[in-house]
Protein backbone atom coordinates (compact mmCIF):
# COMPACT_ATOMS: atom_id res chain seq x y z
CA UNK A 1 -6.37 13.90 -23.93
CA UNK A 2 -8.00 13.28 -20.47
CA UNK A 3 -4.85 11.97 -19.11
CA UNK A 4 -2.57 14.72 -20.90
CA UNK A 5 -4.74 17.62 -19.37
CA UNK A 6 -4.48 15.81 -15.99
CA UNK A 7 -0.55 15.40 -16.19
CA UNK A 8 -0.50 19.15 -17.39
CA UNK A 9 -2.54 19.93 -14.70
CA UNK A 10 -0.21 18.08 -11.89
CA UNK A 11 2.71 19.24 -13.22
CA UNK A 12 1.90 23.26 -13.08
CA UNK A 13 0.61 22.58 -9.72
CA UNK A 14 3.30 21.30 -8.31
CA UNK A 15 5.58 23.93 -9.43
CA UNK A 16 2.72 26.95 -8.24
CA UNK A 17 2.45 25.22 -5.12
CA UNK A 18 6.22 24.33 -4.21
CA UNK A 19 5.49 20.79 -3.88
CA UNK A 20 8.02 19.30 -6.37
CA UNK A 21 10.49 21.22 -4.20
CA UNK A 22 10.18 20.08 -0.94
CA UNK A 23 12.96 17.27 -0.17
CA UNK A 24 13.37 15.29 3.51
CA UNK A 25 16.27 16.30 6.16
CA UNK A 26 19.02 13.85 6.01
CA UNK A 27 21.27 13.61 9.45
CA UNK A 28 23.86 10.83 10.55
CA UNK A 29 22.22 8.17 12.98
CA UNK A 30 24.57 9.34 15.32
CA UNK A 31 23.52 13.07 15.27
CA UNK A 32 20.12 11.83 16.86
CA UNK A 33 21.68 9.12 19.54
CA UNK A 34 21.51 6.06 17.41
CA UNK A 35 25.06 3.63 17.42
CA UNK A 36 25.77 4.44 14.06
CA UNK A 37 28.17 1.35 14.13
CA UNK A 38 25.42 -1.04 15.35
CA UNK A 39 23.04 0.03 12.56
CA UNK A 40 25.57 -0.70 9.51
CA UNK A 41 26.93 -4.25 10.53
CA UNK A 42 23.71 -5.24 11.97
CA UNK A 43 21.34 -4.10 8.49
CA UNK A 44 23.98 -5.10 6.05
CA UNK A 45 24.53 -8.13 7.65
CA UNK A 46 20.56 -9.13 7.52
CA UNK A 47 19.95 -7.61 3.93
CA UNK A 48 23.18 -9.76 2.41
CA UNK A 49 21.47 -13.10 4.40
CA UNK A 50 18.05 -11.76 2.60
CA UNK A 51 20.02 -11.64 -0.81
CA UNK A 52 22.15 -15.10 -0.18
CA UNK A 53 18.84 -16.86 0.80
CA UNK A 54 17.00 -15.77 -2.00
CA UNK A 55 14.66 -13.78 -0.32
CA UNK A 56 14.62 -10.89 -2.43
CA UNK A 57 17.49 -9.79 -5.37
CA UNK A 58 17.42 -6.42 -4.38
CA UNK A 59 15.47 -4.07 -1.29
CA UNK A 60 15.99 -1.01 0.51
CA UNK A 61 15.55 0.61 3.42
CA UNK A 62 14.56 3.75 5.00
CA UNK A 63 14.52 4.91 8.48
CA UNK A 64 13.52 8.39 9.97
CA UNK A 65 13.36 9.73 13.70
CA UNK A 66 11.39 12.47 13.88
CA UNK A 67 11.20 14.24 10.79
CA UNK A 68 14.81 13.22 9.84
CA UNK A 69 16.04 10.29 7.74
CA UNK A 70 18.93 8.85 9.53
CA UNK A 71 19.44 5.83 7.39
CA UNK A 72 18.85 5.09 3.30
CA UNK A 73 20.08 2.55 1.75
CA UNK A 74 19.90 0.16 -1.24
CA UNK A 75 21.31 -3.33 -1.80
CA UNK A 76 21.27 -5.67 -4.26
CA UNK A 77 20.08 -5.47 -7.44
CA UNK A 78 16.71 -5.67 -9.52
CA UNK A 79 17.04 -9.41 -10.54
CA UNK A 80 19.24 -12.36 -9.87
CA UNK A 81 21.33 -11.45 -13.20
CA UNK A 82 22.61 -8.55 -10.92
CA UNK A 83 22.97 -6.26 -13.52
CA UNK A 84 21.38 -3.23 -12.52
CA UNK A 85 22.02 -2.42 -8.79
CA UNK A 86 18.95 -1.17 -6.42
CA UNK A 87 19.01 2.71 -6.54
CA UNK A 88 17.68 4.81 -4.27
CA UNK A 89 15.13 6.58 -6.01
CA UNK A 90 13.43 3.64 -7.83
CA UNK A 91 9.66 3.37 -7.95
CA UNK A 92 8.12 -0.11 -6.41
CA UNK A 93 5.01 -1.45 -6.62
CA UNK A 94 3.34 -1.63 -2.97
CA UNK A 95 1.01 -3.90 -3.40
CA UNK A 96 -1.09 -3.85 -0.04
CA UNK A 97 0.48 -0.85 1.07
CA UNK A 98 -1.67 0.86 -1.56
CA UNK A 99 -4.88 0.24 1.17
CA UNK A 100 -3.14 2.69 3.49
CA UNK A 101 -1.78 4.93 1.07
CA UNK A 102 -4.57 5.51 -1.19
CA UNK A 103 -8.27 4.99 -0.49
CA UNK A 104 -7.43 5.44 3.38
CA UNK A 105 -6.48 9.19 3.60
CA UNK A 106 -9.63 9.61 1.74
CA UNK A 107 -11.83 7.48 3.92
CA UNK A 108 -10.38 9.07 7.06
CA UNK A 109 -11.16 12.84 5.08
CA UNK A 110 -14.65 11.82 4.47
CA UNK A 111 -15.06 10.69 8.17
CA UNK A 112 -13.50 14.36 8.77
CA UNK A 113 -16.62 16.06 6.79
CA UNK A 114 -19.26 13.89 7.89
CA UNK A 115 -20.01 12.17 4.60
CA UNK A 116 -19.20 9.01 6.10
CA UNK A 117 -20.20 6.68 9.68
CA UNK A 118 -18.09 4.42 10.65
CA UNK A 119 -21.00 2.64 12.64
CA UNK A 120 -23.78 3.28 9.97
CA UNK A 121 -23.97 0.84 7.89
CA UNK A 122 -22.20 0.66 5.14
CA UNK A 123 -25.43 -0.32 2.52
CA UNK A 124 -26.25 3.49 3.48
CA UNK A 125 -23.11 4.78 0.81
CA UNK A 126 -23.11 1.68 -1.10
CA UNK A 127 -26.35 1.37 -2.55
CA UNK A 128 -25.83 -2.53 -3.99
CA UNK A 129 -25.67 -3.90 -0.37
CA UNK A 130 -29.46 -2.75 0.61
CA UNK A 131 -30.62 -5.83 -0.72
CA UNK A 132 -28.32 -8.36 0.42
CA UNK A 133 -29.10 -9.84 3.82
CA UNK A 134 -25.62 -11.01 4.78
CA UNK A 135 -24.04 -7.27 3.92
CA UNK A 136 -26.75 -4.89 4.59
CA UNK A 137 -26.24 -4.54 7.88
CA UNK A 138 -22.43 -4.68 8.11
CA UNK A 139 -20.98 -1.41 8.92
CA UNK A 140 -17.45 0.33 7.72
CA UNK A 141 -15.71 0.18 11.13
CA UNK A 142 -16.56 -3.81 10.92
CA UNK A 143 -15.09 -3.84 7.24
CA UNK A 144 -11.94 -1.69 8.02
CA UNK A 145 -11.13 -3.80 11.20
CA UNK A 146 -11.29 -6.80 9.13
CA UNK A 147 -14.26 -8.26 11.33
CA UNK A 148 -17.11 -8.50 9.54
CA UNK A 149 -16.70 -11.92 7.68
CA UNK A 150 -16.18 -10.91 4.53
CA UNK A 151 -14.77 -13.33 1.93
CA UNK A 152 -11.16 -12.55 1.85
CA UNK A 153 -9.83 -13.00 -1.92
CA UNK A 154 -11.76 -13.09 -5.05
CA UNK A 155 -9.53 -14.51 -8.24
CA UNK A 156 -10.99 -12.56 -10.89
CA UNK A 157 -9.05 -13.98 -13.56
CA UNK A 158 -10.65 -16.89 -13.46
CA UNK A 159 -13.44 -14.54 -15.42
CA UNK A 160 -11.10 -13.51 -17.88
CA UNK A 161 -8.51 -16.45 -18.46
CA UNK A 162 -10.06 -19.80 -19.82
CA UNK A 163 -8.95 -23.23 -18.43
CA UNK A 164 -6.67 -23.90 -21.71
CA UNK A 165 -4.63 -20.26 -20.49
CA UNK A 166 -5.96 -18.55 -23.53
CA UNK A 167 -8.13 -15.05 -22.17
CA UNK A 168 -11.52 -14.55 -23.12
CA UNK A 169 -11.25 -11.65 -25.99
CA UNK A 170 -14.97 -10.35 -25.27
CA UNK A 171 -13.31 -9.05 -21.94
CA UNK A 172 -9.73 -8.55 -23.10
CA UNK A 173 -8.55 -6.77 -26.58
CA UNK A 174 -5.12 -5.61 -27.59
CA UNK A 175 -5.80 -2.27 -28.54
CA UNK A 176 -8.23 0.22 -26.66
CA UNK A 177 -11.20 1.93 -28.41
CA UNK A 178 -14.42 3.66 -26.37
CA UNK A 179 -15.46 -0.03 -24.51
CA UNK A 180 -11.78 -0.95 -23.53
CA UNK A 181 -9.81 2.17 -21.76
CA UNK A 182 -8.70 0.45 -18.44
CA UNK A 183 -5.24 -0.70 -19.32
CA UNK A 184 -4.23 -3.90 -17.59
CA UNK A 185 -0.45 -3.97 -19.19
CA UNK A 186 1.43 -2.92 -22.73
CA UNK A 187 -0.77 -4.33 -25.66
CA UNK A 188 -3.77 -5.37 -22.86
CA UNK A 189 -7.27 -3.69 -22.08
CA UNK A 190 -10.10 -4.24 -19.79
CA UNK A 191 -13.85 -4.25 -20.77
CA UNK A 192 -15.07 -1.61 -18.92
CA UNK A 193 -17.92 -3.92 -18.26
CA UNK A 194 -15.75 -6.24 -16.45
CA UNK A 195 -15.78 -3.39 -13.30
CA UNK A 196 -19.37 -3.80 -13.09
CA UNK A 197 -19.46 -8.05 -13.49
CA UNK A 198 -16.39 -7.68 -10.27
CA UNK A 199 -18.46 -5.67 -8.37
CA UNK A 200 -21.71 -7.89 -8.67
CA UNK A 201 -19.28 -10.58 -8.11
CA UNK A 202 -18.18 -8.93 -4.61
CA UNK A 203 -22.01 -7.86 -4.64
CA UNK A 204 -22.88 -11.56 -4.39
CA UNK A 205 -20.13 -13.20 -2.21
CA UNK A 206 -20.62 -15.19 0.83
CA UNK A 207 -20.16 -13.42 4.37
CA UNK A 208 -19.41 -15.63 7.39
CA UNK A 209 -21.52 -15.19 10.51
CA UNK A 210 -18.97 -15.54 12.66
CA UNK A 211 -17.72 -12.34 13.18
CA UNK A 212 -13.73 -12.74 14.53
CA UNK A 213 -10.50 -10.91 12.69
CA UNK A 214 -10.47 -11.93 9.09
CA UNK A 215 -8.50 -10.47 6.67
CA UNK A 216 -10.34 -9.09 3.29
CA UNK A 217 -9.50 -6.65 0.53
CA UNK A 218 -12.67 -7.31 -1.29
CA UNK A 219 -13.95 -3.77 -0.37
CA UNK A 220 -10.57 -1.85 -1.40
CA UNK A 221 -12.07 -2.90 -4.94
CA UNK A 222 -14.92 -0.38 -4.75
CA UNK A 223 -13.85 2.07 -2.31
CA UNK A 224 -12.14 4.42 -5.48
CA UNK A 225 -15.84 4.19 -7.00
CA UNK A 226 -17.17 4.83 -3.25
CA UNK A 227 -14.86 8.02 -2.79
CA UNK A 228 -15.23 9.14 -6.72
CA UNK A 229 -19.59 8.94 -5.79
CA UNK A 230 -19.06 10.95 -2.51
CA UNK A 231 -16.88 13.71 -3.53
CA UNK A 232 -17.96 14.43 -7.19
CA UNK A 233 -14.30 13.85 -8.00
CA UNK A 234 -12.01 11.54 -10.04
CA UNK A 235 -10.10 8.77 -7.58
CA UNK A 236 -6.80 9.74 -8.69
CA UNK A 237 -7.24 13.46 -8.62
CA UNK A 238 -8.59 13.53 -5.12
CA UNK A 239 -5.26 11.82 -3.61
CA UNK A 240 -3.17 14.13 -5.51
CA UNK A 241 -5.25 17.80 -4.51
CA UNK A 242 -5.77 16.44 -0.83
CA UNK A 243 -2.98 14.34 -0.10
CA UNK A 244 0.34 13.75 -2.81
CA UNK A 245 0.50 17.17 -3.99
CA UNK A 246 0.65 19.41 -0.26
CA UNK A 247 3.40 16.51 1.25
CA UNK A 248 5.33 16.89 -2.14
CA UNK A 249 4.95 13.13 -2.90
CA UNK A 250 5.27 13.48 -6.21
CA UNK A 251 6.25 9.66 -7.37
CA UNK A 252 3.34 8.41 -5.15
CA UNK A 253 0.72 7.09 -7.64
CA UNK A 254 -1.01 4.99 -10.20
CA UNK A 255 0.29 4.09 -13.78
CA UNK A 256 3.72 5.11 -13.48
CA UNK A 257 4.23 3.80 -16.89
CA UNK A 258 1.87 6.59 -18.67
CA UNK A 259 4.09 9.28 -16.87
CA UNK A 260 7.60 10.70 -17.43
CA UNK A 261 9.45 9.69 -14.48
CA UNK A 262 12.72 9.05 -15.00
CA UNK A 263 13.12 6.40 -12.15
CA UNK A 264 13.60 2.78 -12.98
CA UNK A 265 11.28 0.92 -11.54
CA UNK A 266 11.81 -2.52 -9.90
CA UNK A 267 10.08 -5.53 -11.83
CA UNK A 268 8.28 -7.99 -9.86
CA UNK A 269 6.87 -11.19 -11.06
CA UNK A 270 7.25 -13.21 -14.38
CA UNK A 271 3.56 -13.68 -15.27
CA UNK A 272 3.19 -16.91 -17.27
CA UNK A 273 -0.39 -17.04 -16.89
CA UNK A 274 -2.03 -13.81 -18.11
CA UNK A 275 0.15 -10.86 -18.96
CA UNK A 276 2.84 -13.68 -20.88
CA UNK A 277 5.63 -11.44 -19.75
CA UNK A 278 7.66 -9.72 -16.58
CA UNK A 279 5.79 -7.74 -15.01
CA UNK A 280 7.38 -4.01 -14.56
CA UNK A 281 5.64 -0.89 -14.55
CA UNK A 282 2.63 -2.27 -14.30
CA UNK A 283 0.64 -3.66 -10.56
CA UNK A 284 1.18 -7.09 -9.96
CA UNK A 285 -2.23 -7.74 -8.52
CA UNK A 286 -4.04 -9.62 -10.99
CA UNK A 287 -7.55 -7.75 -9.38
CA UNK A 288 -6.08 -4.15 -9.66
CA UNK A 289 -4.89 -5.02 -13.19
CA UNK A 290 -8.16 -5.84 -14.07
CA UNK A 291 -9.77 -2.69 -12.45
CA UNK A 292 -7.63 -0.96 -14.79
CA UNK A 293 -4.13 -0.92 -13.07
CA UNK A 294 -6.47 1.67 -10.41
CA UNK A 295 -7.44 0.26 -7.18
CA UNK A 296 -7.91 0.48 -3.97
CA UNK A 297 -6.28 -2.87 -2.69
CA UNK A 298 -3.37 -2.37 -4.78
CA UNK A 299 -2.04 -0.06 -7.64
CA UNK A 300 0.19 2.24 -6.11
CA UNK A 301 3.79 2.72 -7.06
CA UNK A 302 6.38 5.34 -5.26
CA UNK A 303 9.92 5.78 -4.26
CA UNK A 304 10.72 5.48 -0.51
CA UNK A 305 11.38 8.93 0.40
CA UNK A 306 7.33 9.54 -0.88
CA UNK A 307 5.90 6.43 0.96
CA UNK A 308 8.16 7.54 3.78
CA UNK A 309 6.13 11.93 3.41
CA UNK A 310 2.58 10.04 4.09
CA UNK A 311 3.16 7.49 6.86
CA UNK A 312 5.13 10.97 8.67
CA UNK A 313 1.77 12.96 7.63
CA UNK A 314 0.41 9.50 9.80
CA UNK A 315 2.84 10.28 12.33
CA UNK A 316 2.23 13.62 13.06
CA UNK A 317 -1.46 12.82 13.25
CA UNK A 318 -2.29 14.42 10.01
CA UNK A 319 -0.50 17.34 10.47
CA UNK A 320 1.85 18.62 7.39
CA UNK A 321 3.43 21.97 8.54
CA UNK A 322 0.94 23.58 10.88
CA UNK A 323 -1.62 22.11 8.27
CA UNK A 324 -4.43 19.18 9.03
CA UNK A 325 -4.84 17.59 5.93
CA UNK A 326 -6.69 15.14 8.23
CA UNK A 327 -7.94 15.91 11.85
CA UNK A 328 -5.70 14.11 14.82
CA UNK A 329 -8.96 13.10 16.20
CA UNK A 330 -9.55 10.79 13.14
CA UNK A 331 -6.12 9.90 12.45
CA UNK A 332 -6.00 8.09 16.42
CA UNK A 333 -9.45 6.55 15.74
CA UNK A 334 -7.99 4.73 12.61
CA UNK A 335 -4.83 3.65 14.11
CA UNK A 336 -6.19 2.29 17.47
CA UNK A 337 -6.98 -1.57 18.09
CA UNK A 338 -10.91 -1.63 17.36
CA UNK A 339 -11.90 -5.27 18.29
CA UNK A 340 -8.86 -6.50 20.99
CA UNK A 341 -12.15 -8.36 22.87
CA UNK A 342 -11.94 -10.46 19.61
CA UNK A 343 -8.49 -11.09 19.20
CA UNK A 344 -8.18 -8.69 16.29
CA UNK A 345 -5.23 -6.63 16.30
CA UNK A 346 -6.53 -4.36 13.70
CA UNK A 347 -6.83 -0.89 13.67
CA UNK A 348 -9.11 0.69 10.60
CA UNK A 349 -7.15 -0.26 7.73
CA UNK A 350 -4.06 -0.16 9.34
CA UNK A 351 -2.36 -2.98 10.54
CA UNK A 352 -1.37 -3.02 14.31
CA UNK A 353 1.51 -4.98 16.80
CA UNK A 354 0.33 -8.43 17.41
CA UNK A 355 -1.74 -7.51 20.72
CA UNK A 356 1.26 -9.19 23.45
CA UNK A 357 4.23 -8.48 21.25
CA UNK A 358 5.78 -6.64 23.64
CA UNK A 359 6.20 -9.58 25.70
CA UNK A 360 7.24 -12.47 22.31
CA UNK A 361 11.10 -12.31 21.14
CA UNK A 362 11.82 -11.11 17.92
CA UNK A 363 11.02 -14.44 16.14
CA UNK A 364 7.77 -14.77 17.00
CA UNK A 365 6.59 -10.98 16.82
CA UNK A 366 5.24 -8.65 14.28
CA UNK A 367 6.80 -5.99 13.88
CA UNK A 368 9.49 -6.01 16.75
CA UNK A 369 8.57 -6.12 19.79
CA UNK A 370 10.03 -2.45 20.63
CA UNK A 371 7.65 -0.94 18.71
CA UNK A 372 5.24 0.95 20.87
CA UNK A 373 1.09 -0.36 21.15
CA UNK A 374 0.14 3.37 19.43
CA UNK A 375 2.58 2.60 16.27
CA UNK A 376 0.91 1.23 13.20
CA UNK A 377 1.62 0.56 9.53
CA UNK A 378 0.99 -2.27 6.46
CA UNK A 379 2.54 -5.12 4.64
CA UNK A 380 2.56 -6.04 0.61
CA UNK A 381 2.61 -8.86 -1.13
CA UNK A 382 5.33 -7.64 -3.42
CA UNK A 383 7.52 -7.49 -0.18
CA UNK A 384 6.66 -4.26 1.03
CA UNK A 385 6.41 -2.83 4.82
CA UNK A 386 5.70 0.65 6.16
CA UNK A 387 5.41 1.39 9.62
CA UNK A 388 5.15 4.55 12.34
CA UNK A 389 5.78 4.61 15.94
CA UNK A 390 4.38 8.34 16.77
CA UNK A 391 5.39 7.16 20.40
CA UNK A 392 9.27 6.53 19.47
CA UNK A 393 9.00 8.81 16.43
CA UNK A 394 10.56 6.29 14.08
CA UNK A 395 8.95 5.30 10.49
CA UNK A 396 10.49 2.18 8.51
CA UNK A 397 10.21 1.91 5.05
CA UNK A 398 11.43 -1.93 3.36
CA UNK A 399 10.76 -1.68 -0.53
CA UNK A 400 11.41 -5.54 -1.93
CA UNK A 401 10.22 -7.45 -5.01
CA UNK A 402 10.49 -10.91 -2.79
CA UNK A 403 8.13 -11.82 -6.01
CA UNK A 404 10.84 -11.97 -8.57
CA UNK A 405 10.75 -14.33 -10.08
CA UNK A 406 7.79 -16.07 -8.58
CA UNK A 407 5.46 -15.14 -5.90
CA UNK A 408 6.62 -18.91 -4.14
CA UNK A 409 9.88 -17.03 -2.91
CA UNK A 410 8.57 -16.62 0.65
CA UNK A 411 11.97 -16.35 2.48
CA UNK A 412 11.01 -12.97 3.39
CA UNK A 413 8.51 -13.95 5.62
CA UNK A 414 10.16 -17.59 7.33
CA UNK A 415 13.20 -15.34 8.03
CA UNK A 416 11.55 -12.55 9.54
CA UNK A 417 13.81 -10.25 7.81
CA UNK A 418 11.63 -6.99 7.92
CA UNK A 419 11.23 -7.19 11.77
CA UNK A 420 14.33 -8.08 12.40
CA UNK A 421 15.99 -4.60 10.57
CA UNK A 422 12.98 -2.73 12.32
CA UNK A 423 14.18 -4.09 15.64
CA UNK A 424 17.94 -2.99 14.68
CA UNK A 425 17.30 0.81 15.23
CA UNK A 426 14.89 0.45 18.17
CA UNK A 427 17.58 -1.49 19.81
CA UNK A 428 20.37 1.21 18.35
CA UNK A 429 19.07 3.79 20.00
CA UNK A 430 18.54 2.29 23.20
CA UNK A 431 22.78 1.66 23.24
């Protein structure tokens, strides 16, 4: 009922409100100064090496300048039987992306009320860390920027799954009832004690006392819990009043399974260990799945033209027609280099241009190294990418399931092929 009465709820707000309505401005490349020829021989010719090479069986990408998309386009198809071609408007899961595009917006809005310090420490919000030596101290600008030596991955299924592959049934049932709601797949639920033992788990884990860039998720895990304590609100509600619903991202969220898109969505992995099946539908993330497909470090699912609404909400410094949905002021703290004295690229959550990749070729940089120093974005594991240049006003979105059929397809990332289409339309409008 709790889910119906929030789906009702969405739904007759998005038609009061207009959101459902509001669609991006499509234009020609040419129309805005890009070499429309360049763009097409250059992108299809990468995206068809992607496919040959096994990269990925399918991906698409979207480009906008300004507010306008000047390029959208699919290829391939969802798996290597290439039956059903990429479309357009298919929902993907974004994996890491989800850290930007969902507990984020909601940091950065609590920074914007003063219910949050980035240089307080973090044991002052999250109560659990007042005892612990290592993490009482360690404040949320050090564990945004990736800097303060936390662990970086936690394999919770090793709590779940025994050694002979056969899951532990006191923490995994096939039907829900009042102690197992969190649904990890079709036919699979969660203990909702198993939250609690992850986040004693992450509670308990080591920290490093070096302090230099290191990359962790562990805290993406509680932030919904974090956000849910300090605005009296449910996780999933709070992105869509605040954020989804005013930018008319309608696809952009959890479960898409439980709702009645009519999007295919693009499978991902073939899970042999734990969910005995492919995976579509539901987040690949083994950790999200077991938070109840709702997480912080991963979860979220949405077409491109949604992902591509936030990061120009990003873009525009928080602004969404005359509106800040989040001040500028913040917005530029979180997407600025916090720790270059360190080596850290990092912004807060965001991911930043390696710190001389203006100066590497192509090959060696991340993204290309035409993208401006103030431009910003986030990778996925399921072979996502989203980036803004508010400088060059371009935003790149590559939706891939490189995963498919097994996460050991890592082509993506030897061949460099999401920089390299990046550095296509910096380069096409520069002709």
């Amino acid at each position: 009922m709790k889910k119906l009465a929030f789906s009702f709820f969405l739904l007759t707000s998005l038609i009061r409100f207009g959101f459902a309505q509001k669609e991006l401005v499509h234009a020609r490349p040419a129309s805005l100064g890009f070499d429309e020829a360049y763009i097409n021989q250059k992108v299809d010719s990468i995206m068809q090496m992607g496919i040959d090479s096994l990269a990925f069986p399918g991906a698409q990408v979207l480009v906008a300048k300004n507010d306008t998309v000047i390029f959208h386009k699919a290829y391939g198809y969802h798996t290597y039987d290439n039956i059903q071609p990429v479309a357009l408007n298919d929902l993907y899961d974004l994996a890491s992306v989800t850290k930007i595009t969902g507990p984020l917006p909601a940091l950065m809005k609590l920074v914007d009320e003063g219910k949050l310090d980035l240089d307080e420490p973090f044991s002052n919000y999250w109560k659990p860390w007042r005892n612990r030596k290592d993490k009482k101290d360690l404040t949320l600008r050090e564990i945004l920027a990736h800097q303060a030596g936390l662990v970086p991955y936690i394999v919770f299924l090793n709590k779940v799954v025994r050694k002979n592959g056969k899951v532990k049934r006191r923490f995994v049932h096939d039907t829900s009832d009042k102690r197992y709601q969190g649904q990890v797949y079709d036919g699979l639920y969660i203990n909702d004690r198993f939250e609690r033992k992850m986040n004693r788990i992450i509670n308990r884990s080591d920290v490093s006392d070096e302090k230099k860039y290191l990359y962790s998720g562990l805290t993406f895990l509680i932030f919904p819990s974090l956000i849910e304590q300090l605005t009296g609100t449910d996780y999933q509600t709070y992105l869509e009043e605040n954020f989804y619903q005013p930018i008319g991202a309608h696809t952009l969220g959890y479960l898409p399974s439980s709702k009645k898109f009519e999007n295919d969505m693009v499978p991902t992995e073939v899970d042999s260990l734990f969910r005995k099946s492919l995976v579509k539908g539901w987040v690949h993330d083994e950790n999200a799945a077991l938070k109840g497909s709702v997480s912080g470090n991963a979860g979220l699912f949405a077409t491109a033209d949604d992902l591509a609404k936030l990061m120009l909400l990003y873009q525009h410094y928080g602004n969404e027609d005359g509106k800040q949905l989040i001040s500028a002021e913040t917005v530029k703290e979180f997407t600025e280099v916090q720790y270059p004295e360190n080596e850290n690229r990092r912004g807060l959550g965001f991911d930043k241009p390696m710190l001389n990749n203006s100066e590497l070729p192509l090959g060696e940089a991340y993204p290309s190294p035409l993208a401006s120093p103030a431009s910003f974005g986030h990778s996925g594991f399921t072979g996502t990418f989203v980036w803004a240049d508010p400088e060059k006003k371009l935003t790149y979105i590559f939706l891939s399931n490189r995963v498919y059929p097994t996460r050991d397809h890592r082509k993506l990332y030897s061949l460099g092929i999401r920089e390299a289409v990046q550095d296509v339309f910096y380069r096409a409008e520069e002709k």
